[in-house]
N, C-alpha and C. Protein backbone atom coordinates (compact mmCIF):
# COMPACT_ATOMS: atom_id res chain seq x y z
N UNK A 1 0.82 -1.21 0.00
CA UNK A 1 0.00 0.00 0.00
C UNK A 1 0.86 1.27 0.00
N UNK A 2 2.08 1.73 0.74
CA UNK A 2 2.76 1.96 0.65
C UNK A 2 3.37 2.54 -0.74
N UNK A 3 3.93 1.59 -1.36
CA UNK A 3 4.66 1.95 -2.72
C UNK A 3 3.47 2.56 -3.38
N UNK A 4 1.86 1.96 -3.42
CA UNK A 4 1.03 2.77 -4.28
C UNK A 4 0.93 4.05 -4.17
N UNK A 5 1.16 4.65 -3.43
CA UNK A 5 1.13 5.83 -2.51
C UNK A 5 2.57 6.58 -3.30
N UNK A 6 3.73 6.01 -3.31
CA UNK A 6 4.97 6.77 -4.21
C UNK A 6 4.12 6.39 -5.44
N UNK A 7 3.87 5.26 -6.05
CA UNK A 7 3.17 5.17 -7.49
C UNK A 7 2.21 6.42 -7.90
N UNK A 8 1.22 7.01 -6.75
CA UNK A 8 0.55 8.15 -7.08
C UNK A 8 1.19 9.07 -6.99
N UNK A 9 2.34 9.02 -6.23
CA UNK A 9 2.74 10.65 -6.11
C UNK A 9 3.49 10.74 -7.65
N UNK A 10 4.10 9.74 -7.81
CA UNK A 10 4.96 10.01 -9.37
C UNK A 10 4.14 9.92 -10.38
N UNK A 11 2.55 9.52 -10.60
CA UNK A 11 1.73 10.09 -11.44
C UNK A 11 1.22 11.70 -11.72
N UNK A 12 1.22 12.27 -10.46
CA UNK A 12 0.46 13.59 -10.00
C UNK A 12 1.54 14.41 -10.72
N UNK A 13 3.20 14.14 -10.12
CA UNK A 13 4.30 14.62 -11.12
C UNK A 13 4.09 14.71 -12.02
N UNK A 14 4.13 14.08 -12.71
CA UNK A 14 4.05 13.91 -14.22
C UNK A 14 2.62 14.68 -14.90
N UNK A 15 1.31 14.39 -14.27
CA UNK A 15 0.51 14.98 -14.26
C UNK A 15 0.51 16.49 -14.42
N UNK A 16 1.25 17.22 -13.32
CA UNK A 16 1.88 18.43 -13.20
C UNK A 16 2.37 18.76 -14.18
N UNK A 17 3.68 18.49 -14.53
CA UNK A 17 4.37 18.48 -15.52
C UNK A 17 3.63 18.70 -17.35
N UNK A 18 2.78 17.70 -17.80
CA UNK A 18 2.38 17.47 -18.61
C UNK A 18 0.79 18.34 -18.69
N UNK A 19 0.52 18.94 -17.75
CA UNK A 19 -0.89 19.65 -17.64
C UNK A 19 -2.02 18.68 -18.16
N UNK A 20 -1.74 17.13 -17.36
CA UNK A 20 -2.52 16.24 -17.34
C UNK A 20 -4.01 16.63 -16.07
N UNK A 21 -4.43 15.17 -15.94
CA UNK A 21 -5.81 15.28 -15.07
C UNK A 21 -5.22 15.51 -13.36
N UNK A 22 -4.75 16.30 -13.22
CA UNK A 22 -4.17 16.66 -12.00
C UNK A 22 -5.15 16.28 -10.71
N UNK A 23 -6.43 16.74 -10.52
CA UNK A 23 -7.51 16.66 -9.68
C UNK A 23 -7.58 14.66 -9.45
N UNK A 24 -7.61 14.44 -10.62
CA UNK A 24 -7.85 13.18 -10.61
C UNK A 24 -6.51 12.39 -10.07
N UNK A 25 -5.51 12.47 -10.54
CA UNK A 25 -4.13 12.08 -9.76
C UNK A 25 -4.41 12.28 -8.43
N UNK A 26 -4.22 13.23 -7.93
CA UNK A 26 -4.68 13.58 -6.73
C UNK A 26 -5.59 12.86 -5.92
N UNK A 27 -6.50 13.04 -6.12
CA UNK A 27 -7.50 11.72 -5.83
C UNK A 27 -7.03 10.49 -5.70
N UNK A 28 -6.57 9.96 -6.34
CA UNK A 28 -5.86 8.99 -6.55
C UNK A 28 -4.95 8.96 -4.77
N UNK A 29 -4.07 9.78 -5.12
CA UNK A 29 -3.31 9.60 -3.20
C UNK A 29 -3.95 9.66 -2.37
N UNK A 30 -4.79 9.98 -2.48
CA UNK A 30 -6.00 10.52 -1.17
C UNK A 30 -6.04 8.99 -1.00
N UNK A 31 -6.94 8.52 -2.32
CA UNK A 31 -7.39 6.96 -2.35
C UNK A 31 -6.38 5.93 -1.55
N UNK A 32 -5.34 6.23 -1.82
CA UNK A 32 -4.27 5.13 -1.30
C UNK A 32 -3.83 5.37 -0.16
N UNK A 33 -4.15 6.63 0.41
CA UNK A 33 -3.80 7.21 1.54
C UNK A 33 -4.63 6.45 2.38
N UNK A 34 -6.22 6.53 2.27
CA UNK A 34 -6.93 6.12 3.01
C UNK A 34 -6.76 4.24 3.24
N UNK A 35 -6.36 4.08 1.91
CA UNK A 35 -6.23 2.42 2.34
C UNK A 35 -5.17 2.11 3.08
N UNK A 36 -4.00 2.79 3.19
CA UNK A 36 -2.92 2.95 4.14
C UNK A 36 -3.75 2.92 5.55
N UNK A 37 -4.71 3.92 6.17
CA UNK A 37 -5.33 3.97 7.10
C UNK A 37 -5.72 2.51 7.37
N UNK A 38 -6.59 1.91 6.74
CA UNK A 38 -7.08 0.53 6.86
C UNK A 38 -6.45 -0.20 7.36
N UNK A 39 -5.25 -0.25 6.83
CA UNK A 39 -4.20 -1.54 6.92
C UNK A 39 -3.61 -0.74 8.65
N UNK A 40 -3.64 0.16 9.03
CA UNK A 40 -2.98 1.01 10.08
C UNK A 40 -4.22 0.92 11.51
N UNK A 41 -5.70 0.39 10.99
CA UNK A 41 -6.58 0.47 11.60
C UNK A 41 -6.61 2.10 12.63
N UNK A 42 -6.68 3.12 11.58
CA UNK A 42 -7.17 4.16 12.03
C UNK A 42 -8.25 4.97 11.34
N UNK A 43 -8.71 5.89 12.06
CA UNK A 43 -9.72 6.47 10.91
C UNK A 43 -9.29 7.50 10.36
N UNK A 44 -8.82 7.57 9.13
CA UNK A 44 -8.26 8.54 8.60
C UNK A 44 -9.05 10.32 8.12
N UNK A 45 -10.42 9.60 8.45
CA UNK A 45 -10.86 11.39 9.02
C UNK A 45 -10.32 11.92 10.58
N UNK A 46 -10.36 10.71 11.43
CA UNK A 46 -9.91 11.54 12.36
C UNK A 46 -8.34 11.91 13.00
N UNK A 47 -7.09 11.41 11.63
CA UNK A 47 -6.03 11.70 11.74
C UNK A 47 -6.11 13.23 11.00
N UNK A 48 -7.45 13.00 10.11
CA UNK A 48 -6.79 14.68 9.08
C UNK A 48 -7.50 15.99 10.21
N UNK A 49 -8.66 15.86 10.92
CA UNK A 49 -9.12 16.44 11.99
C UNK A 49 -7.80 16.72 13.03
N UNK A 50 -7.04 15.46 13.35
CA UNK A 50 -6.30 16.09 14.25
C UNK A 50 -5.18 16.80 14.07
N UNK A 51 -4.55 16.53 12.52
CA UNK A 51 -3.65 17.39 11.65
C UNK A 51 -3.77 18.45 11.25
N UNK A 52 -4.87 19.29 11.21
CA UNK A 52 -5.44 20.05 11.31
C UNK A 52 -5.88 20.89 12.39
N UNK A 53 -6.36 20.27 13.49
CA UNK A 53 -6.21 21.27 14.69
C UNK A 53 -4.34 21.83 14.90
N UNK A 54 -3.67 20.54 14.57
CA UNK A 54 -1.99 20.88 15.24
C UNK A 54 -1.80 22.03 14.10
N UNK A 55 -2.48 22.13 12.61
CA UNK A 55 -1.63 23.16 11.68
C UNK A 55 -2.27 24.59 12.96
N UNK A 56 -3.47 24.50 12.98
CA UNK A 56 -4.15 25.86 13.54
C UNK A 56 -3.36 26.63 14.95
N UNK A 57 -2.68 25.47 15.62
CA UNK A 57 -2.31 25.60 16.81
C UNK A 57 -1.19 26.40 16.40
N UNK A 58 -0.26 25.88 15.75
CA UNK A 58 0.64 26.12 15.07
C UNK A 58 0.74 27.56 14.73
N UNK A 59 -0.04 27.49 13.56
CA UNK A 59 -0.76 29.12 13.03
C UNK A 59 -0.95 30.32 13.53
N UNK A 60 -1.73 29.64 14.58
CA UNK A 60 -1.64 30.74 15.54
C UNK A 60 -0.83 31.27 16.47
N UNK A 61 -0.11 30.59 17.17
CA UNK A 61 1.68 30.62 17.58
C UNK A 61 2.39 31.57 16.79
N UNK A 62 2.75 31.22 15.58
CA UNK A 62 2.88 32.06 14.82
C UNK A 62 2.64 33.15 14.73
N UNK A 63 1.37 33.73 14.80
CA UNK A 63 0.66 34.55 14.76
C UNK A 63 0.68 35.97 16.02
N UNK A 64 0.50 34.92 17.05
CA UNK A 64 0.88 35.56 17.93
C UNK A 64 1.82 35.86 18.36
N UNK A 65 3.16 35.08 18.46
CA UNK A 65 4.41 35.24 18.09
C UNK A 65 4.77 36.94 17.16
N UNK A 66 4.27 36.81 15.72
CA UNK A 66 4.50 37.92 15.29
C UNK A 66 4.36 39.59 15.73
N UNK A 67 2.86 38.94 16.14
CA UNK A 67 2.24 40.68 16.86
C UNK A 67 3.25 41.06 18.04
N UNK A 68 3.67 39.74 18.80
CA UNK A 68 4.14 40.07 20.44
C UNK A 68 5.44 41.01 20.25
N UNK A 69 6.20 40.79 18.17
CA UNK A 69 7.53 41.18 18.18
C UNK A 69 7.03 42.51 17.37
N UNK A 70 5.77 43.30 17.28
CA UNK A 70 5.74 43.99 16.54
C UNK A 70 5.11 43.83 14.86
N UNK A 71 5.49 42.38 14.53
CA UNK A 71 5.42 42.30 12.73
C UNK A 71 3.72 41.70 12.80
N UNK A 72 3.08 41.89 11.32
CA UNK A 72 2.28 41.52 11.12
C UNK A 72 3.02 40.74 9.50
N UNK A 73 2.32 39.68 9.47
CA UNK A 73 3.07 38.18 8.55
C UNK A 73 2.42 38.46 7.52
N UNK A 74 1.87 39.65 6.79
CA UNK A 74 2.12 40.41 5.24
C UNK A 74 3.20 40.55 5.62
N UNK A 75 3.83 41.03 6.01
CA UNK A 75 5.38 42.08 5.90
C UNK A 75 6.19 41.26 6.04
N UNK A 76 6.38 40.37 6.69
CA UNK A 76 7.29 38.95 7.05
C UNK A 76 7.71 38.33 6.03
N UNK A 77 9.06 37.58 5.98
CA UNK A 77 9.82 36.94 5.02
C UNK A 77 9.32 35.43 5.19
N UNK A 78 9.26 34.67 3.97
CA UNK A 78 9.64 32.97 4.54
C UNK A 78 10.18 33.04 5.56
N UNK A 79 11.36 33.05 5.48
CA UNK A 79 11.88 33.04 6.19
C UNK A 79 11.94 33.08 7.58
N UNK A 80 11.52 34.73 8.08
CA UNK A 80 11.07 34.82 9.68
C UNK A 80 9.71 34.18 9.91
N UNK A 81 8.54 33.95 8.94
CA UNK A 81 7.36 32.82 9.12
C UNK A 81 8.29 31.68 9.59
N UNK A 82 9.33 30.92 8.92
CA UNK A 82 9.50 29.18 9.27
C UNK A 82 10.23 29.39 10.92
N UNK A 83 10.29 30.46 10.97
CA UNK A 83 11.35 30.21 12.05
C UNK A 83 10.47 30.60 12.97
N UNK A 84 9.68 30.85 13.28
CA UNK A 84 8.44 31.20 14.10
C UNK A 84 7.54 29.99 14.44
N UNK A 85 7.54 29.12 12.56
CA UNK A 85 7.14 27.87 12.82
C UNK A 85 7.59 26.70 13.62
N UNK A 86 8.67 26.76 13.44
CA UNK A 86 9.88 25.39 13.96
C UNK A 86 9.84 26.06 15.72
N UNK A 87 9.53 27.37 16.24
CA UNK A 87 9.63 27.54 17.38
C UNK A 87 8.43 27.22 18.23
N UNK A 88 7.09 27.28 17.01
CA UNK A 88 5.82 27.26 17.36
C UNK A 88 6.19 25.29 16.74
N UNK A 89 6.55 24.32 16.56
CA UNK A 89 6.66 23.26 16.93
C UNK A 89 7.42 22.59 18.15
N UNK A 90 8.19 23.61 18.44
CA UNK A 90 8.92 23.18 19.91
C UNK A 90 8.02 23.18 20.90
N UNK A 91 7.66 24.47 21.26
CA UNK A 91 6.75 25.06 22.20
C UNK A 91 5.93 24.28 22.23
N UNK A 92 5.04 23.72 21.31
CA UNK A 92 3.62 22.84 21.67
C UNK A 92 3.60 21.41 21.73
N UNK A 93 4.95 20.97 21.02
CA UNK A 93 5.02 20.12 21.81
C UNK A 93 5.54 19.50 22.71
N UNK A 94 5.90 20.33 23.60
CA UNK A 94 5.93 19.99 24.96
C UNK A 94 4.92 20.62 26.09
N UNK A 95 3.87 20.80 25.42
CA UNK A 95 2.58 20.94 26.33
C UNK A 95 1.68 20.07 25.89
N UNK A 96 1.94 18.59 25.10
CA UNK A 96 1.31 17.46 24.53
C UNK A 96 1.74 16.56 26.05
């Protein structure tokens, strides 16, 4: 299940590339993603629910992070965003 999962991602490539059925590639990983879940016996809505609360947590760290130094994250580089990020991944998790 696994390798199908690189098998879709190197379709979607190419897909990309070629301004093929992209949506549908796509789909496609989702598809294999979820059968990954199966074989993992989890529910893979409620891994993307909880991947999703951690992006928000995250986000907002960030976020707040920025205001506390003054910046608002229009004005911000990649740069000072990732590094805000990787600090806003330290920080939370160690209140897990």
């Amino acid at each position: 299940a696994m390798r199908k999962v690189y098998e879709e991602v190197q379709e979607l490539e190419q897909a990309v590339r070629e301004n093929g059925e992209i949506e549908e590639e796509f789909g496609d990983i989702l598809f294999a993603l979820v059968n990954i879940s199966r074989f993992l016996k989890i529910n893979p809505e409620f891994a993307l629910t909880k991947a999703t609360k951690k992006f928000i947590n995250r986000f907002e760290y960030v976020e707040n992070s920025a205001l506390s130094e003054g910046k608002q994250l229009s004005t911000m580089t990649l740069e000072e965003m990732d590094l805000l990020w990787d600090q806003a991944k330290i920080a939370l998790s160690k209140k897990l």
